[in-house]
N, C-alpha and C. Protein backbone atom coordinates (compact mmCIF):
# COMPACT_ATOMS: atom_id res chain seq x y z
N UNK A 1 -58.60 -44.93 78.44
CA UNK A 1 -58.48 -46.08 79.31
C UNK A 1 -59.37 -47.20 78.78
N UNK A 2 -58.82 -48.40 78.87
CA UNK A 2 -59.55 -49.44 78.36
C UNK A 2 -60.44 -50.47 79.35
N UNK A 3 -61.51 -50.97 78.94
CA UNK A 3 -62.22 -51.51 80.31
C UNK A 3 -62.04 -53.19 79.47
N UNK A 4 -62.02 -54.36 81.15
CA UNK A 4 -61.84 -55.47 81.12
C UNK A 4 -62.87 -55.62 81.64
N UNK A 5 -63.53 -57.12 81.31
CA UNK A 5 -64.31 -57.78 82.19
C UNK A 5 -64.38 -58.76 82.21
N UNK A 6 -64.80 -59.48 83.61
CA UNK A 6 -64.15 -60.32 84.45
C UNK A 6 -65.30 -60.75 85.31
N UNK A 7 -65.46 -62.52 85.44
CA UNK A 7 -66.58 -62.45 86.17
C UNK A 7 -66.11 -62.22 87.56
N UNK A 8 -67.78 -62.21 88.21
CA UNK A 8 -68.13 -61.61 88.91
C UNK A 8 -67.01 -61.91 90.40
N UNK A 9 -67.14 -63.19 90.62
CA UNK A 9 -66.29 -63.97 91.50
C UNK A 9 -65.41 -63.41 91.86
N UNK A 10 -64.48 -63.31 90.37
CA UNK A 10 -62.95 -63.07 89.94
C UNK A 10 -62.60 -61.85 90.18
N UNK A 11 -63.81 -61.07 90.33
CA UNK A 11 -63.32 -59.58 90.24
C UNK A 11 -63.75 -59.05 92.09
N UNK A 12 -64.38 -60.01 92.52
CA UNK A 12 -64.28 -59.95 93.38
C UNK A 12 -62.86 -60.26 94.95
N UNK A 13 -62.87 -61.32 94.05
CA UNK A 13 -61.22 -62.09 94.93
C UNK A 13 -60.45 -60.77 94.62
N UNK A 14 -59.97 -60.48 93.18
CA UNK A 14 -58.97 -59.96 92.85
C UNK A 14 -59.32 -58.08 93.61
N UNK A 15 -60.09 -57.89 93.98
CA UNK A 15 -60.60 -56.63 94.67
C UNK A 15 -60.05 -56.77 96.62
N UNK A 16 -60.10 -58.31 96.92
CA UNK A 16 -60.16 -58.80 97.93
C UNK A 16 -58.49 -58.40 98.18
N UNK A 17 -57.80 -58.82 96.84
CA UNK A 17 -56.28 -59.43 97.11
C UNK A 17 -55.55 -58.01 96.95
N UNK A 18 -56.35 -57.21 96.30
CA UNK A 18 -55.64 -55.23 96.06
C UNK A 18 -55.73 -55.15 97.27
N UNK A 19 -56.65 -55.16 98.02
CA UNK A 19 -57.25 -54.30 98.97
C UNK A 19 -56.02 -55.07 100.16
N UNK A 20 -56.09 -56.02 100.29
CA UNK A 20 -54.87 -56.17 101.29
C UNK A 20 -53.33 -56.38 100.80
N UNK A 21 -53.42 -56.05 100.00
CA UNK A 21 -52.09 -55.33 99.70
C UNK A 21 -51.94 -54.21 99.43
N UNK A 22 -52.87 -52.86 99.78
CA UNK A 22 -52.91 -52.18 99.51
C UNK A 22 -52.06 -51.44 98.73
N UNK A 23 -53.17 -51.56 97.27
CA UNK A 23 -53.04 -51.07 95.97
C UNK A 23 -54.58 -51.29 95.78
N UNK A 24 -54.75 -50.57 94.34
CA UNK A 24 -55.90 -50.97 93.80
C UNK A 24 -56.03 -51.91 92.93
N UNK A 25 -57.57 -52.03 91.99
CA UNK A 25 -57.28 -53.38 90.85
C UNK A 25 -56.58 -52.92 89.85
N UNK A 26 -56.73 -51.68 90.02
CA UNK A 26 -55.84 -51.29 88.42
C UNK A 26 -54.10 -51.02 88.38
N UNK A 27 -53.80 -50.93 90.15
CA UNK A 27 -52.12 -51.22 90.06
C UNK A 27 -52.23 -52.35 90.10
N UNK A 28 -53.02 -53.32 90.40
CA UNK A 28 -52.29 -55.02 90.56
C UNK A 28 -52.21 -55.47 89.75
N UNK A 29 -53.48 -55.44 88.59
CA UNK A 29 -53.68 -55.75 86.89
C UNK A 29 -52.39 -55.45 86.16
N UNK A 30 -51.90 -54.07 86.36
CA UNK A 30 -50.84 -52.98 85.66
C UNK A 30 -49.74 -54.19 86.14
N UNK A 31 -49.62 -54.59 87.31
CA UNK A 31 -48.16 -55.12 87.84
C UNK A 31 -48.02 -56.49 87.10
N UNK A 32 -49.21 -56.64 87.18
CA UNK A 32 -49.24 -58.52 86.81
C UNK A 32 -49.05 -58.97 84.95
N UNK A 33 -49.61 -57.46 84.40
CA UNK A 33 -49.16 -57.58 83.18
C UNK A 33 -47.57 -56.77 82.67
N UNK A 34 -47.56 -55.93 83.69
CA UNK A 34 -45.75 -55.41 83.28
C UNK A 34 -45.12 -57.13 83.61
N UNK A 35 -45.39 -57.41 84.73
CA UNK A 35 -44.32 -58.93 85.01
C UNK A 35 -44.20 -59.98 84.03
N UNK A 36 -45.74 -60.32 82.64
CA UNK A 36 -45.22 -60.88 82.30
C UNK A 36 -45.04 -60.61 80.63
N UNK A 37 -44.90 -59.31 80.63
CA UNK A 37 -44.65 -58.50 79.32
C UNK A 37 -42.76 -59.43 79.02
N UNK A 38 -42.72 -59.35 77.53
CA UNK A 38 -41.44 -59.69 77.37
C UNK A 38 -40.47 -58.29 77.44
N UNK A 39 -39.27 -58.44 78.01
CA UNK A 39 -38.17 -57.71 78.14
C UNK A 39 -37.73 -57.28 77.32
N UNK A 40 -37.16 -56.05 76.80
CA UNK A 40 -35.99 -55.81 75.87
C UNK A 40 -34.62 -56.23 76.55
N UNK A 41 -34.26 -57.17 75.70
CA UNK A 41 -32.79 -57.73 75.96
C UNK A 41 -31.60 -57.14 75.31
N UNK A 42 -30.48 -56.80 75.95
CA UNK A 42 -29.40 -55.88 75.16
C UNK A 42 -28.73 -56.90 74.74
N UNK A 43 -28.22 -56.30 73.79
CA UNK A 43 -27.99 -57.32 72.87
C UNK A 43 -26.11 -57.15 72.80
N UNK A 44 -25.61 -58.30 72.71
CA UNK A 44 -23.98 -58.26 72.90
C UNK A 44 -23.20 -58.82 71.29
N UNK A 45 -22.21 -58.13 71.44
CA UNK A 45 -21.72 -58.56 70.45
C UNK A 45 -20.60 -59.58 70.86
N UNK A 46 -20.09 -60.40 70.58
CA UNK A 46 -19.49 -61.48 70.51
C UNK A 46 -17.45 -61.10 70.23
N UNK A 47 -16.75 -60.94 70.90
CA UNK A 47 -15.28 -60.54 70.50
C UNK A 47 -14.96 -62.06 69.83
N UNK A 48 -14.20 -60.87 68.84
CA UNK A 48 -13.66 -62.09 68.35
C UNK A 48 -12.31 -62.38 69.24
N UNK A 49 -11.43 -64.01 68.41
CA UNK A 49 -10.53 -64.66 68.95
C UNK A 49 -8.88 -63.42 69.09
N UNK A 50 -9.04 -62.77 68.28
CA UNK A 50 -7.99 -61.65 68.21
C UNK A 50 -8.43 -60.71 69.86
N UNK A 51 -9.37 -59.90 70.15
CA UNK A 51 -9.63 -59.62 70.44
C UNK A 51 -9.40 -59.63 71.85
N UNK A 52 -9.26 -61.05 72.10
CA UNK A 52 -9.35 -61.25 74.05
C UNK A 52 -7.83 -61.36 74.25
N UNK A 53 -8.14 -61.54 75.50
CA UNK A 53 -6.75 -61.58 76.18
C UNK A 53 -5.87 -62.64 76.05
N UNK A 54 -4.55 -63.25 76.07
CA UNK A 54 -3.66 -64.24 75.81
C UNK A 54 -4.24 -65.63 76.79
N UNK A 55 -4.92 -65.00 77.72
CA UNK A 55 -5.41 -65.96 78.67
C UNK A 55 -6.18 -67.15 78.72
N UNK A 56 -7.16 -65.89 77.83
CA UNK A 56 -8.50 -66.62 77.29
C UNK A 56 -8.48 -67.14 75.82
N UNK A 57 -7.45 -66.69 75.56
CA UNK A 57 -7.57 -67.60 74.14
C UNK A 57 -6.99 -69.21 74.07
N UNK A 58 -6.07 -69.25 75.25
CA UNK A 58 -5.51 -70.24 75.43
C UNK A 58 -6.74 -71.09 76.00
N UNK A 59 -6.93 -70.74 77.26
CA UNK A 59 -8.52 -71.50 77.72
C UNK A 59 -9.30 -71.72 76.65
N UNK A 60 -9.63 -71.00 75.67
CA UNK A 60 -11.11 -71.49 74.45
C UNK A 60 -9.97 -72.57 73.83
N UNK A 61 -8.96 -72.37 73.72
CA UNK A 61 -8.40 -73.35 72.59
C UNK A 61 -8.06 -74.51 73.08
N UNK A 62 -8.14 -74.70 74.38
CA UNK A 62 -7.52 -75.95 75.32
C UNK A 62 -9.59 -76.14 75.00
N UNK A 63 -10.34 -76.04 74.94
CA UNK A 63 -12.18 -76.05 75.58
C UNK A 63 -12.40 -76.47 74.09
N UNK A 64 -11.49 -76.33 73.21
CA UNK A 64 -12.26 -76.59 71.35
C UNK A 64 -12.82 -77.52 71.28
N UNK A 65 -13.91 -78.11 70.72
CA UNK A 65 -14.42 -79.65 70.62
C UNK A 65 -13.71 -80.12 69.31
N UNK A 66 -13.53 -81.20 69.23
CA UNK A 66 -13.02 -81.73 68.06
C UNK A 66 -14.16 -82.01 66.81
N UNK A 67 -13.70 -81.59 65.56
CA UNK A 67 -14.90 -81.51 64.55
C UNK A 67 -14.53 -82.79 64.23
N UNK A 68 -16.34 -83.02 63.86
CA UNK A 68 -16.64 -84.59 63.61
C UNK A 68 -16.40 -84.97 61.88
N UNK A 69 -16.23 -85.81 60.84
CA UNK A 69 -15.63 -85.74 59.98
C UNK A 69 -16.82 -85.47 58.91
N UNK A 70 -17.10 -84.73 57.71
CA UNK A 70 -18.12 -84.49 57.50
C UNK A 70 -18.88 -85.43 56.83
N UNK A 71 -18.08 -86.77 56.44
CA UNK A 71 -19.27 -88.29 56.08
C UNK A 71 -19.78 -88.58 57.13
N UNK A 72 -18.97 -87.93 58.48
CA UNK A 72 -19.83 -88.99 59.64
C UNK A 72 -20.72 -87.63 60.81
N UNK A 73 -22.13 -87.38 59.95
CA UNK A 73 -22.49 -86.70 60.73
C UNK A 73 -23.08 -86.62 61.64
N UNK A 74 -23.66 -88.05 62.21
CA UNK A 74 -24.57 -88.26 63.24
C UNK A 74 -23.10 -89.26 64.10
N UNK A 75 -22.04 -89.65 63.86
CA UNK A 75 -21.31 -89.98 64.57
C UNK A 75 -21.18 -91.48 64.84
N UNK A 76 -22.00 -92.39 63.78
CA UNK A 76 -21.99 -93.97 63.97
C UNK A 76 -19.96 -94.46 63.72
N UNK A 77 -19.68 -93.80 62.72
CA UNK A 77 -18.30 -94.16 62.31
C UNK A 77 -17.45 -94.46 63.14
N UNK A 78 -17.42 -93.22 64.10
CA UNK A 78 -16.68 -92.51 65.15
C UNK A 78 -17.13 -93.77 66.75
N UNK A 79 -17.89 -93.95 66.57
CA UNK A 79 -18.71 -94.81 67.66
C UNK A 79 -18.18 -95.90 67.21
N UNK A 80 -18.37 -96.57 66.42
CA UNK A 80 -18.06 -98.42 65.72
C UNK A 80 -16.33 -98.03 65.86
N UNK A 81 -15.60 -97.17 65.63
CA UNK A 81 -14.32 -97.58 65.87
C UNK A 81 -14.05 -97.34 67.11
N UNK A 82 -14.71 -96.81 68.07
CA UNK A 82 -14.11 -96.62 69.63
C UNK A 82 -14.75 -97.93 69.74
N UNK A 83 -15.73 -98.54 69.91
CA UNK A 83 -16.41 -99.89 70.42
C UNK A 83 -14.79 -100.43 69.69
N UNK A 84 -14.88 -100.61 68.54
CA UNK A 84 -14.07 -102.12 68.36
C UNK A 84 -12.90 -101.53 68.55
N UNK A 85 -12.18 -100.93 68.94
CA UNK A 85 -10.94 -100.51 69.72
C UNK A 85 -11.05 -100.75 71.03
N UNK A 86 -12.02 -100.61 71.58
CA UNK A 86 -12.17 -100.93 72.59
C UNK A 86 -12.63 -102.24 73.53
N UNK A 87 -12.89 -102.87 72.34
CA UNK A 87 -13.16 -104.77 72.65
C UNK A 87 -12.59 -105.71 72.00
N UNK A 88 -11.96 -104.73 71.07
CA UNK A 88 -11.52 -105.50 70.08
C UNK A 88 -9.94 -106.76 70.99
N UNK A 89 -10.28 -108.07 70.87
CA UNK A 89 -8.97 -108.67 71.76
C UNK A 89 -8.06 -109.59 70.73
């Protein structure tokens, strides 16, 4: 078992805050570091487009974003011709 220390104050409150919740300092410590331990996350694999149903492929393919052209990668091109299409009188 490993020992912490903690001033005096601190270990006092936190003795204060077990005790009416009855637990001790060493379940509340235990709880407060399981809570903010990181998780093992399961991990998913991704189906491919074959894979799903007729339903959903139609939905992703109606949801596609349109690819931007690859000279215009920040999208000024694409922008200057909707503006002047769009004011243009």
């Amino acid at each position: 078992m490993a020992t912490i220390s903690l001033n005096t104050s601190l270990y006092i409150e936190a003795q204060n805050y077990a005790q009416r919740h009855n637990m001790s300092i060493d379940e509340w410590v235990s709880s407060l570091i399981l809570r903010f331990l990181p998780t093992k996350k399961e991990k998913y694999k991704m189906k491919s487009m074959d894979e799903l149903s007729p339903e959903l492929q139609q939905l992703i393919g109606f949801a596609k974003p349109i690819v931007a052209n690859t000279d215009d990668i920040n999208g000024d091109k694409a922008r200057m011709e909707y503006l002047t299409e769009k004011y243009e009188q």
